[in-house]
Structures are given as C-alpha cells and as structure tokens.
C-alpha atoms as a PDB file:
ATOM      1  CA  UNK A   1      93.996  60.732 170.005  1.00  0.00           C
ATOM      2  CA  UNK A   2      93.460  62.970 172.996  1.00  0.00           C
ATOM      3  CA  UNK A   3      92.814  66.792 172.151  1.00  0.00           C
ATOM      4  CA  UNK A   4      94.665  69.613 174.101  1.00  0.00           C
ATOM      5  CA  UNK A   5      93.398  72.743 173.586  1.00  0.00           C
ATOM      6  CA  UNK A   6      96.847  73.794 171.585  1.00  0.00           C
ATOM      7  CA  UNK A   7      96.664  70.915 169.883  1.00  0.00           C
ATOM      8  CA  UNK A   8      93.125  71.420 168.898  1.00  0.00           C
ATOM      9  CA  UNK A   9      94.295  75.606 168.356  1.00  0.00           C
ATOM     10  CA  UNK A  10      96.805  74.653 165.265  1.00  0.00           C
ATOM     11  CA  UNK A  11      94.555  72.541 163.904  1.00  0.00           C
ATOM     12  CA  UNK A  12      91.943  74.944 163.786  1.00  0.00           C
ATOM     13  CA  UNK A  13      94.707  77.192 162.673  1.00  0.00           C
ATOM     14  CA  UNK A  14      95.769  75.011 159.883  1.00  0.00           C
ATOM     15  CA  UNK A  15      92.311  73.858 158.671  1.00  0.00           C
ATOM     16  CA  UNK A  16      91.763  77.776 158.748  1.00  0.00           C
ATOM     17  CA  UNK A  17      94.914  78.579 156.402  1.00  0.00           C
ATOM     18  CA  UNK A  18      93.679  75.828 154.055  1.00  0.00           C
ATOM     19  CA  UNK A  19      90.063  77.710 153.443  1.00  0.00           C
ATOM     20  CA  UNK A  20      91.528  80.685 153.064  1.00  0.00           C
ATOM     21  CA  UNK A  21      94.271  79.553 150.570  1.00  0.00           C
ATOM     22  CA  UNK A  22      91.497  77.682 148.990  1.00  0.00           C
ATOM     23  CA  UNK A  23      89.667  80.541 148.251  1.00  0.00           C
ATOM     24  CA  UNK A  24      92.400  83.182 147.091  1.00  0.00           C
ATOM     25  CA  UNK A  25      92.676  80.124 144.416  1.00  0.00           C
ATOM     26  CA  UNK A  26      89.090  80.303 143.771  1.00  0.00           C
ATOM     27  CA  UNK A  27      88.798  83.804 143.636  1.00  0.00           C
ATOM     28  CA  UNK A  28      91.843  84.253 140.880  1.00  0.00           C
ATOM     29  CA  UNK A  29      89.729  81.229 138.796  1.00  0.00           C
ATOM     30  CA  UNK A  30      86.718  83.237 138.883  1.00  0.00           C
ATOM     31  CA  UNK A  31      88.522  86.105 137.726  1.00  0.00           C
ATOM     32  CA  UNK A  32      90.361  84.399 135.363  1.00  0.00           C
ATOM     33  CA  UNK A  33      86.847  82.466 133.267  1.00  0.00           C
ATOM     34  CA  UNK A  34      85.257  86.528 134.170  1.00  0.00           C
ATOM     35  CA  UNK A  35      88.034  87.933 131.849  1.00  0.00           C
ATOM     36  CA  UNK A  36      88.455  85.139 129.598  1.00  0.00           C
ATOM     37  CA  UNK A  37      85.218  83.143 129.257  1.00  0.00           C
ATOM     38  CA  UNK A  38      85.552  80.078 127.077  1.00  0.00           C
ATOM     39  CA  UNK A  39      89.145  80.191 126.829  1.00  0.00           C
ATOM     40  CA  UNK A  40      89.989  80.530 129.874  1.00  0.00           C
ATOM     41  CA  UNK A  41      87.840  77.598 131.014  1.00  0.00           C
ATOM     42  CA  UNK A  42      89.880  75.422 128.550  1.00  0.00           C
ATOM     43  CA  UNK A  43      93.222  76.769 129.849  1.00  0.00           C
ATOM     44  CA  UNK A  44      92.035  75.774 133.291  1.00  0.00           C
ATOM     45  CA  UNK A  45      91.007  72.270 132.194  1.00  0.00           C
ATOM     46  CA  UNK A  46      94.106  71.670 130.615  1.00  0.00           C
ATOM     47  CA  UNK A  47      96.293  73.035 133.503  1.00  0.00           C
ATOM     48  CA  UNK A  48      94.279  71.561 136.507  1.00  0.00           C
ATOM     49  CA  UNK A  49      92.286  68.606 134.906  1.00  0.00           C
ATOM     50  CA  UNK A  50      95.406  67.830 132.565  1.00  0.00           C
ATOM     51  CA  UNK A  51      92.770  67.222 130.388  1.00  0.00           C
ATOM     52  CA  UNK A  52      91.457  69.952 127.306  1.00  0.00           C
ATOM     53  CA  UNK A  53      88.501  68.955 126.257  1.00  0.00           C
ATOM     54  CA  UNK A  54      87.539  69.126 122.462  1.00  0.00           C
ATOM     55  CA  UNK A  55      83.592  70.782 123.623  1.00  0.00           C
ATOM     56  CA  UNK A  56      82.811  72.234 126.856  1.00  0.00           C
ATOM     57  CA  UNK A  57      79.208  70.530 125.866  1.00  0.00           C
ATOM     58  CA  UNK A  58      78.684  67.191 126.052  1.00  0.00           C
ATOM     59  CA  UNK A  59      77.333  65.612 123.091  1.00  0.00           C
ATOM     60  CA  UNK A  60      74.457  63.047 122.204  1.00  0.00           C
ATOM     61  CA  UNK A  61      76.785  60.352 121.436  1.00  0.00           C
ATOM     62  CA  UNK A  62      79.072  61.114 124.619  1.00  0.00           C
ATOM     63  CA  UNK A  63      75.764  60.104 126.321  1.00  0.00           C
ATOM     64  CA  UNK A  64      74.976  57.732 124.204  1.00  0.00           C
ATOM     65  CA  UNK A  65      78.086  56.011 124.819  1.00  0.00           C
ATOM     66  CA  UNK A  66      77.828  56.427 128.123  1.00  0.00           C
ATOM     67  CA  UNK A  67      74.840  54.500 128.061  1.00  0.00           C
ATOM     68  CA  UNK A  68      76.893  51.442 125.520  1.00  0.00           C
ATOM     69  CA  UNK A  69      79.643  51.333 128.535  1.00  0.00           C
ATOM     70  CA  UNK A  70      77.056  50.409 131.953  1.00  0.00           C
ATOM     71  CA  UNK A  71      75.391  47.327 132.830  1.00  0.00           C
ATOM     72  CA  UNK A  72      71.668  47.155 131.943  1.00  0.00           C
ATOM     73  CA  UNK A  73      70.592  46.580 135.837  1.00  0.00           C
ATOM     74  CA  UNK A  74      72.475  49.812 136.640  1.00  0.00           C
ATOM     75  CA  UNK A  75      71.047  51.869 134.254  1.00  0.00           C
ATOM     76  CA  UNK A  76      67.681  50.362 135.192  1.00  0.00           C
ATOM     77  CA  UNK A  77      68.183  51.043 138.793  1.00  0.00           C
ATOM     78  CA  UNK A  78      68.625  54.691 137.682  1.00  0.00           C
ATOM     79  CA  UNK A  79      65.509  54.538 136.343  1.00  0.00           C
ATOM     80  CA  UNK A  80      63.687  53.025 139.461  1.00  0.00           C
ATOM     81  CA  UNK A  81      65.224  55.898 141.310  1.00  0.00           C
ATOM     82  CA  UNK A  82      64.151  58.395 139.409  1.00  0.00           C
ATOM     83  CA  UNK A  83      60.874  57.293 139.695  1.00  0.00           C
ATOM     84  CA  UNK A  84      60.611  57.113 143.104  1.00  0.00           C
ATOM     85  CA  UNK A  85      62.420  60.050 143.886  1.00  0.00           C
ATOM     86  CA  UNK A  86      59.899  62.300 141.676  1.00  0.00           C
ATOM     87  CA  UNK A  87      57.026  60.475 143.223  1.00  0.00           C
ATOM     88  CA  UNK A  88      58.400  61.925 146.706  1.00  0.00           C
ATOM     89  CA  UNK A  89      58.925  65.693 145.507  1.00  0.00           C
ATOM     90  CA  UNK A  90      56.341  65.522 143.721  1.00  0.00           C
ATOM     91  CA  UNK A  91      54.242  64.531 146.946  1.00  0.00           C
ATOM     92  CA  UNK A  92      55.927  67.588 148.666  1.00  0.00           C
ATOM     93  CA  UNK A  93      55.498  70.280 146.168  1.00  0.00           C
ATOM     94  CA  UNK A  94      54.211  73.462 148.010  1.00  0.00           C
ATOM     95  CA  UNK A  95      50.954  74.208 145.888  1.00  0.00           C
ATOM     96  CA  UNK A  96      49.659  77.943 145.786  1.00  0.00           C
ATOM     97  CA  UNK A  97      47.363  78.999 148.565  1.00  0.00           C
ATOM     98  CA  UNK A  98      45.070  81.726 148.238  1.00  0.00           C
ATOM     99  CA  UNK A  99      42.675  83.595 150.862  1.00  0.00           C
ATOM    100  CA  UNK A 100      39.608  85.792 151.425  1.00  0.00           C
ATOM    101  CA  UNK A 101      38.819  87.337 154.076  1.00  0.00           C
ATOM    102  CA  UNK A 102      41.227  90.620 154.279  1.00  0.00           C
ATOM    103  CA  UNK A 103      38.645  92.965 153.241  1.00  0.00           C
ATOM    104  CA  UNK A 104      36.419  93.735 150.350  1.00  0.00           C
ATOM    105  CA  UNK A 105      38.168  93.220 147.092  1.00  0.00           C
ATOM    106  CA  UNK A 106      41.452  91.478 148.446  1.00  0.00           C
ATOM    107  CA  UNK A 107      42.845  87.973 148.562  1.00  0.00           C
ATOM    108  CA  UNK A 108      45.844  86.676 150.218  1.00  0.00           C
ATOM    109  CA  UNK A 109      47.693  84.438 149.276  1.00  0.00           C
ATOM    110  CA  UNK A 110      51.690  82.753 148.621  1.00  0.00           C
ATOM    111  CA  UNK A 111      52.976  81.708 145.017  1.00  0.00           C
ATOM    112  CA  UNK A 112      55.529  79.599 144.322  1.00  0.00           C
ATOM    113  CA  UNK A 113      57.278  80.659 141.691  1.00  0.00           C
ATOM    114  CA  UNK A 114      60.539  78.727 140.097  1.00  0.00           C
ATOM    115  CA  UNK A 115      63.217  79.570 138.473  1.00  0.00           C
ATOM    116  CA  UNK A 116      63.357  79.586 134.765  1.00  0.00           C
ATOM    117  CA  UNK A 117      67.654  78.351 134.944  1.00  0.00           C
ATOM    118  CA  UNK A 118      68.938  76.152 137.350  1.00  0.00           C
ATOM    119  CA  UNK A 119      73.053  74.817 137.423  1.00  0.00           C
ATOM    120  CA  UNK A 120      74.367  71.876 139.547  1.00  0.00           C
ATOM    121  CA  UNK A 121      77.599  70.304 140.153  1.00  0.00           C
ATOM    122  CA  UNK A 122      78.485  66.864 140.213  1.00  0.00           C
ATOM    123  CA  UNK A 123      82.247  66.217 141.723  1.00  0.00           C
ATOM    124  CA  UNK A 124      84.380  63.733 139.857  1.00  0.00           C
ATOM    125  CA  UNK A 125      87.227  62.110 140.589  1.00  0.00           C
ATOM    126  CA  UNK A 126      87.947  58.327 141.646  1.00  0.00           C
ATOM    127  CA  UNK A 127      84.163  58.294 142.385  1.00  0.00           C
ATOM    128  CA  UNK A 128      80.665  58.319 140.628  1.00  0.00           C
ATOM    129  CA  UNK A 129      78.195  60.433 142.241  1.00  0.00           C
ATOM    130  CA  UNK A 130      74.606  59.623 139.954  1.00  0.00           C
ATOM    131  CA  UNK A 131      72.588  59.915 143.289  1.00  0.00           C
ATOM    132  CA  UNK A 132      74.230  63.710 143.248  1.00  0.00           C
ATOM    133  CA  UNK A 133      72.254  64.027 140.023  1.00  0.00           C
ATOM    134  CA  UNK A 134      68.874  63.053 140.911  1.00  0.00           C
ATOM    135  CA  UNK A 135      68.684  64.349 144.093  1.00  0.00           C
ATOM    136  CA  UNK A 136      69.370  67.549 143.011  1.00  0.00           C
ATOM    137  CA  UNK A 137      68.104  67.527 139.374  1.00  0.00           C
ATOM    138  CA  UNK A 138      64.609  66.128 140.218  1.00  0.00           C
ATOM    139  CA  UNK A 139      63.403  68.270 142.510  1.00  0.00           C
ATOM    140  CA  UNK A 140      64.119  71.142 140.289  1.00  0.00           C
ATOM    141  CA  UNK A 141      62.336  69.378 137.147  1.00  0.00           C
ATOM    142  CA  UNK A 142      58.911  68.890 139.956  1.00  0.00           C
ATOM    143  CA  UNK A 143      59.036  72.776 140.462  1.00  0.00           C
ATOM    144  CA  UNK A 144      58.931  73.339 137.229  1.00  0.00           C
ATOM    145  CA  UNK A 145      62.859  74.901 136.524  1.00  0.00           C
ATOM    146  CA  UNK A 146      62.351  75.398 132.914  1.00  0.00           C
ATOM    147  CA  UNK A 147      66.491  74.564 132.149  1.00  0.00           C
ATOM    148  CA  UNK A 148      68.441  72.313 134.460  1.00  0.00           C
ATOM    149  CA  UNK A 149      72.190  72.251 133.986  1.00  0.00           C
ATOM    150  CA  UNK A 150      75.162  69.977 135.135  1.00  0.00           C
ATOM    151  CA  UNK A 151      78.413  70.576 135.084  1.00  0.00           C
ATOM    152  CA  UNK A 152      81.148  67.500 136.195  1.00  0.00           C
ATOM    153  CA  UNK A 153      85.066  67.572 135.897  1.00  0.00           C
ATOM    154  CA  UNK A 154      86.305  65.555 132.742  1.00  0.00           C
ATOM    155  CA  UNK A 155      86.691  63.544 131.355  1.00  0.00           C
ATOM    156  CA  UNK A 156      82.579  62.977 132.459  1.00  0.00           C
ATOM    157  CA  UNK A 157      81.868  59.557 134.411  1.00  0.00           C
ATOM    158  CA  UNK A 158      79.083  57.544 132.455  1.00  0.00           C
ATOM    159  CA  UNK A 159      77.116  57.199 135.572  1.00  0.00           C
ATOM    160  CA  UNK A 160      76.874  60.618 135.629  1.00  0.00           C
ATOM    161  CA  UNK A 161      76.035  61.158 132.003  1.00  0.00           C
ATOM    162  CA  UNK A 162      73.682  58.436 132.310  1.00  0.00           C
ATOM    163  CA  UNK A 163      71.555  59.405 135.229  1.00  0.00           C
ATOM    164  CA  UNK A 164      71.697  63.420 134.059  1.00  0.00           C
ATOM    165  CA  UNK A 165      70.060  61.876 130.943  1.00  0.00           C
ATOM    166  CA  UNK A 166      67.450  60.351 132.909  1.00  0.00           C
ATOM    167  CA  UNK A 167      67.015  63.252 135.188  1.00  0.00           C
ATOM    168  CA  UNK A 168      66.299  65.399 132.019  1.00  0.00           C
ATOM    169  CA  UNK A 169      69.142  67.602 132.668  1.00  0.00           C
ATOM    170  CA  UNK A 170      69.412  70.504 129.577  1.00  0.00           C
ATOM    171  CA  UNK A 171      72.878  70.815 129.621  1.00  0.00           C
ATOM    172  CA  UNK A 172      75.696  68.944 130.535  1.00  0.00           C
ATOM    173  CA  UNK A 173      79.277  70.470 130.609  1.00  0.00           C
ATOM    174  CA  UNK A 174      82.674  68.712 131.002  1.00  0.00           C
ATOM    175  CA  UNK A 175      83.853  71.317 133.210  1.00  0.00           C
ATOM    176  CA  UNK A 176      85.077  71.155 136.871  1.00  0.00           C
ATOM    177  CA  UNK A 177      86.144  73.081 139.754  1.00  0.00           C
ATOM    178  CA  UNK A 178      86.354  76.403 140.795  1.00  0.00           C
ATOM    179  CA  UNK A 179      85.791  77.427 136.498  1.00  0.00           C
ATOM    180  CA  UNK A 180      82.387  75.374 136.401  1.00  0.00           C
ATOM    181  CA  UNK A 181      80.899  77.363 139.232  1.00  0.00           C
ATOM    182  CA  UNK A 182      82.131  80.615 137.926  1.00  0.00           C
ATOM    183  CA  UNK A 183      80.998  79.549 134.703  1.00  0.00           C
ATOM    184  CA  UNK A 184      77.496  79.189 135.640  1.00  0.00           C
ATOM    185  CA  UNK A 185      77.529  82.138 138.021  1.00  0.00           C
ATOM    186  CA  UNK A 186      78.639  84.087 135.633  1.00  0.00           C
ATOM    187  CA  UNK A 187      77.988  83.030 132.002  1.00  0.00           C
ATOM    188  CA  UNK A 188      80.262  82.704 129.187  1.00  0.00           C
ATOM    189  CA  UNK A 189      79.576  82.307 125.525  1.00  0.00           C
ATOM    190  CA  UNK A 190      79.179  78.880 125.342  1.00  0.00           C
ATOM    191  CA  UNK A 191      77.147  78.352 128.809  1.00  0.00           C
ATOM    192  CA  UNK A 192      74.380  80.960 129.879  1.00  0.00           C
ATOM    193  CA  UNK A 193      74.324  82.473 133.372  1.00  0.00           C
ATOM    194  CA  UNK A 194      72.241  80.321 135.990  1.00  0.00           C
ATOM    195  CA  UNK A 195      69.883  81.788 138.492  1.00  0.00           C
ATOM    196  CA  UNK A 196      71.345  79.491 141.372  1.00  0.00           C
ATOM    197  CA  UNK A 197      73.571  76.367 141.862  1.00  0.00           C
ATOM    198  CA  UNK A 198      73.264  73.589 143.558  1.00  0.00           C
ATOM    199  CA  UNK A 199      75.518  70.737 144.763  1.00  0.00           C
ATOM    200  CA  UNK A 200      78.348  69.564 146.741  1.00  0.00           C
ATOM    201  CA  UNK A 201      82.109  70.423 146.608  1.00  0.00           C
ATOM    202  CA  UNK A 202      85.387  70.939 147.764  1.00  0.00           C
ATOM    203  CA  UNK A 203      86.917  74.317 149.669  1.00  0.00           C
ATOM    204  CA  UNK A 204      87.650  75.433 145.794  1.00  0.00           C
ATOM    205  CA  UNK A 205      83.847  75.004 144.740  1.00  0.00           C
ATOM    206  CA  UNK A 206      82.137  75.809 148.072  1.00  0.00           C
END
C-alpha cells in the first residue's frame, strides 16, 4: 500500500477517534467500580466478559486445578524460567550506596526503597500470556515488593494461574479490563489499593 498524506491524515484521524472513544469508555468504568466497588466489578464482568464470576479471588483449588489441567514439561518449563529470570534481576538489583566525604558528620548516599503493594495485569483472551507474569512479577519479588497482585479477565487461563503461582504472586483476581485497573488503582472491599501497576493492555486498560 502506498501512503498519501490524506490517506495517512484519516487514518491518523480514525486511529485518533478510536483512543479517544476508548477512553470516554474507560473513564465511565472507572467511575462506575469508584461508585460501586465490588458490585459494580461483577456487573461489568457479567456485561463485558459475559461471564459473573462466583469470587473476584481466585481460590487454592482454582490453582490447583490449574495445575491438574497442563502438561508436566510446561509447568516445569515455568519453573526453569523462573529461575533464570530471578537469577538475572537478581544480578541487576541496584544495592544501596553510601559516601563520606561531604563534610564532617555527613554521608551521602541513594536508597532503594520498594514498594510495600504492587498490581499487574495479565490480558486474556484467545491467548496465554505466563511470560507476562514472570517478567513482571519477578522483578518485583527481587526488590523486595512485600504484596504482588495479578489481575486477568475470566474465566483465568491455567497458564496464567500456574506461572502467578510460581512467581509467588499474593493475589490473583478474575477480573479484566478497564474494572481491574480501576480496581487496583483505586481499591474496593474485596481488593486493596496498589501503589503502582504494571503490564500490558489494550486502549481500554492503557
């Protein structure tokens, strides 16, 4: 295809009218789980997932089945990953550095401090996105983010629920979407407000 520049004007145009629709749809979402919390988020599942969920938390045996329903190589490549991949963060972890030398009586220094509540999202969909999981769970768990949480549209791939597990994630959540970032942004009931979040998305969660 050859570009003219009005060709390449309404598509810019279009692609344009897409974010912003996108996020007028976002925005009424996050206004929608702000004033409704919990039960909003189960409205939204039902009406855009077409699925309600009977917990917003996934449970042990969720995971545990999860873990009945994948080959044993899989599961054990997980592993292997996650190994390797903490061995690298681990490797680049920015250790405190302190100084003398500013004058009598004071030292220089930087700290690294993390944060105590971290929230990620994993897409869904046709696709399973475990690597999503470690690469962005891991390095969190090496810096020492006291509570690591997921949240991945339902019904929750076992992939996911599987390499989360491994990861060490504290919380998973059936939840996608615009609701599972507003959830985590801004807290509800059932799941506690996260300091930052983490992961990739669509125009409605970017």
């Amino acid at each position: 295809m050859v570009w003219t520049a009005l060709s390449l004007d309404t598509w810019l145009s279009r692609q344009q009218a897409t974010l912003t629709g996108a996020s007028d749809i976002a925005q009424a979402i996050i206004d929608e789980v702000t004033a409704g919390g919990d039960i909003a988020i189960y409205n939204l599942c039902e009406r855009l997932d077409k699925i309600r969920p009977s917990a917003l938390l996934v449970s042990e045996d969720e995971i545990d089945a999860a873990y009945e329903s994948v080959d044993p190589e899989v599961i054990e490549a997980l592993t292997e990953a996650y190994a390797r991949i903490s061995t690298f963060h681990e490797l680049q972890r920015q250790q405190d550095l302190w100084l003398t030398g500013g004058g009598a009586g004071i030292t220089l220094g930087v700290k690294t401090t993390p944060l105590n509540r971290v929230g990620m999202y994993v897409p869904g969909g046709r696709a399973a996105y475990p690597s999503t999981v470690l690469m962005c769970a891991i390095p969190a768990q090496v810096a020492g983010v006291k509570e690591i949480v997921c949240c991945t549209p339902p019904p929750a791939n076992p992939l996911t629920l599987i390499a989360a597990d491994i990861a060490g994630v504290s919380e998973i959540y059936a939840i996608g979407g615009a609701q599972a970032i507003a959830a985590m942004a801004i807290g509800t009931p059932t799941i506690r407000q996260v300091e930052k979040i983490v992961g990739p998305g669509n125009a409605y969660v970017t």
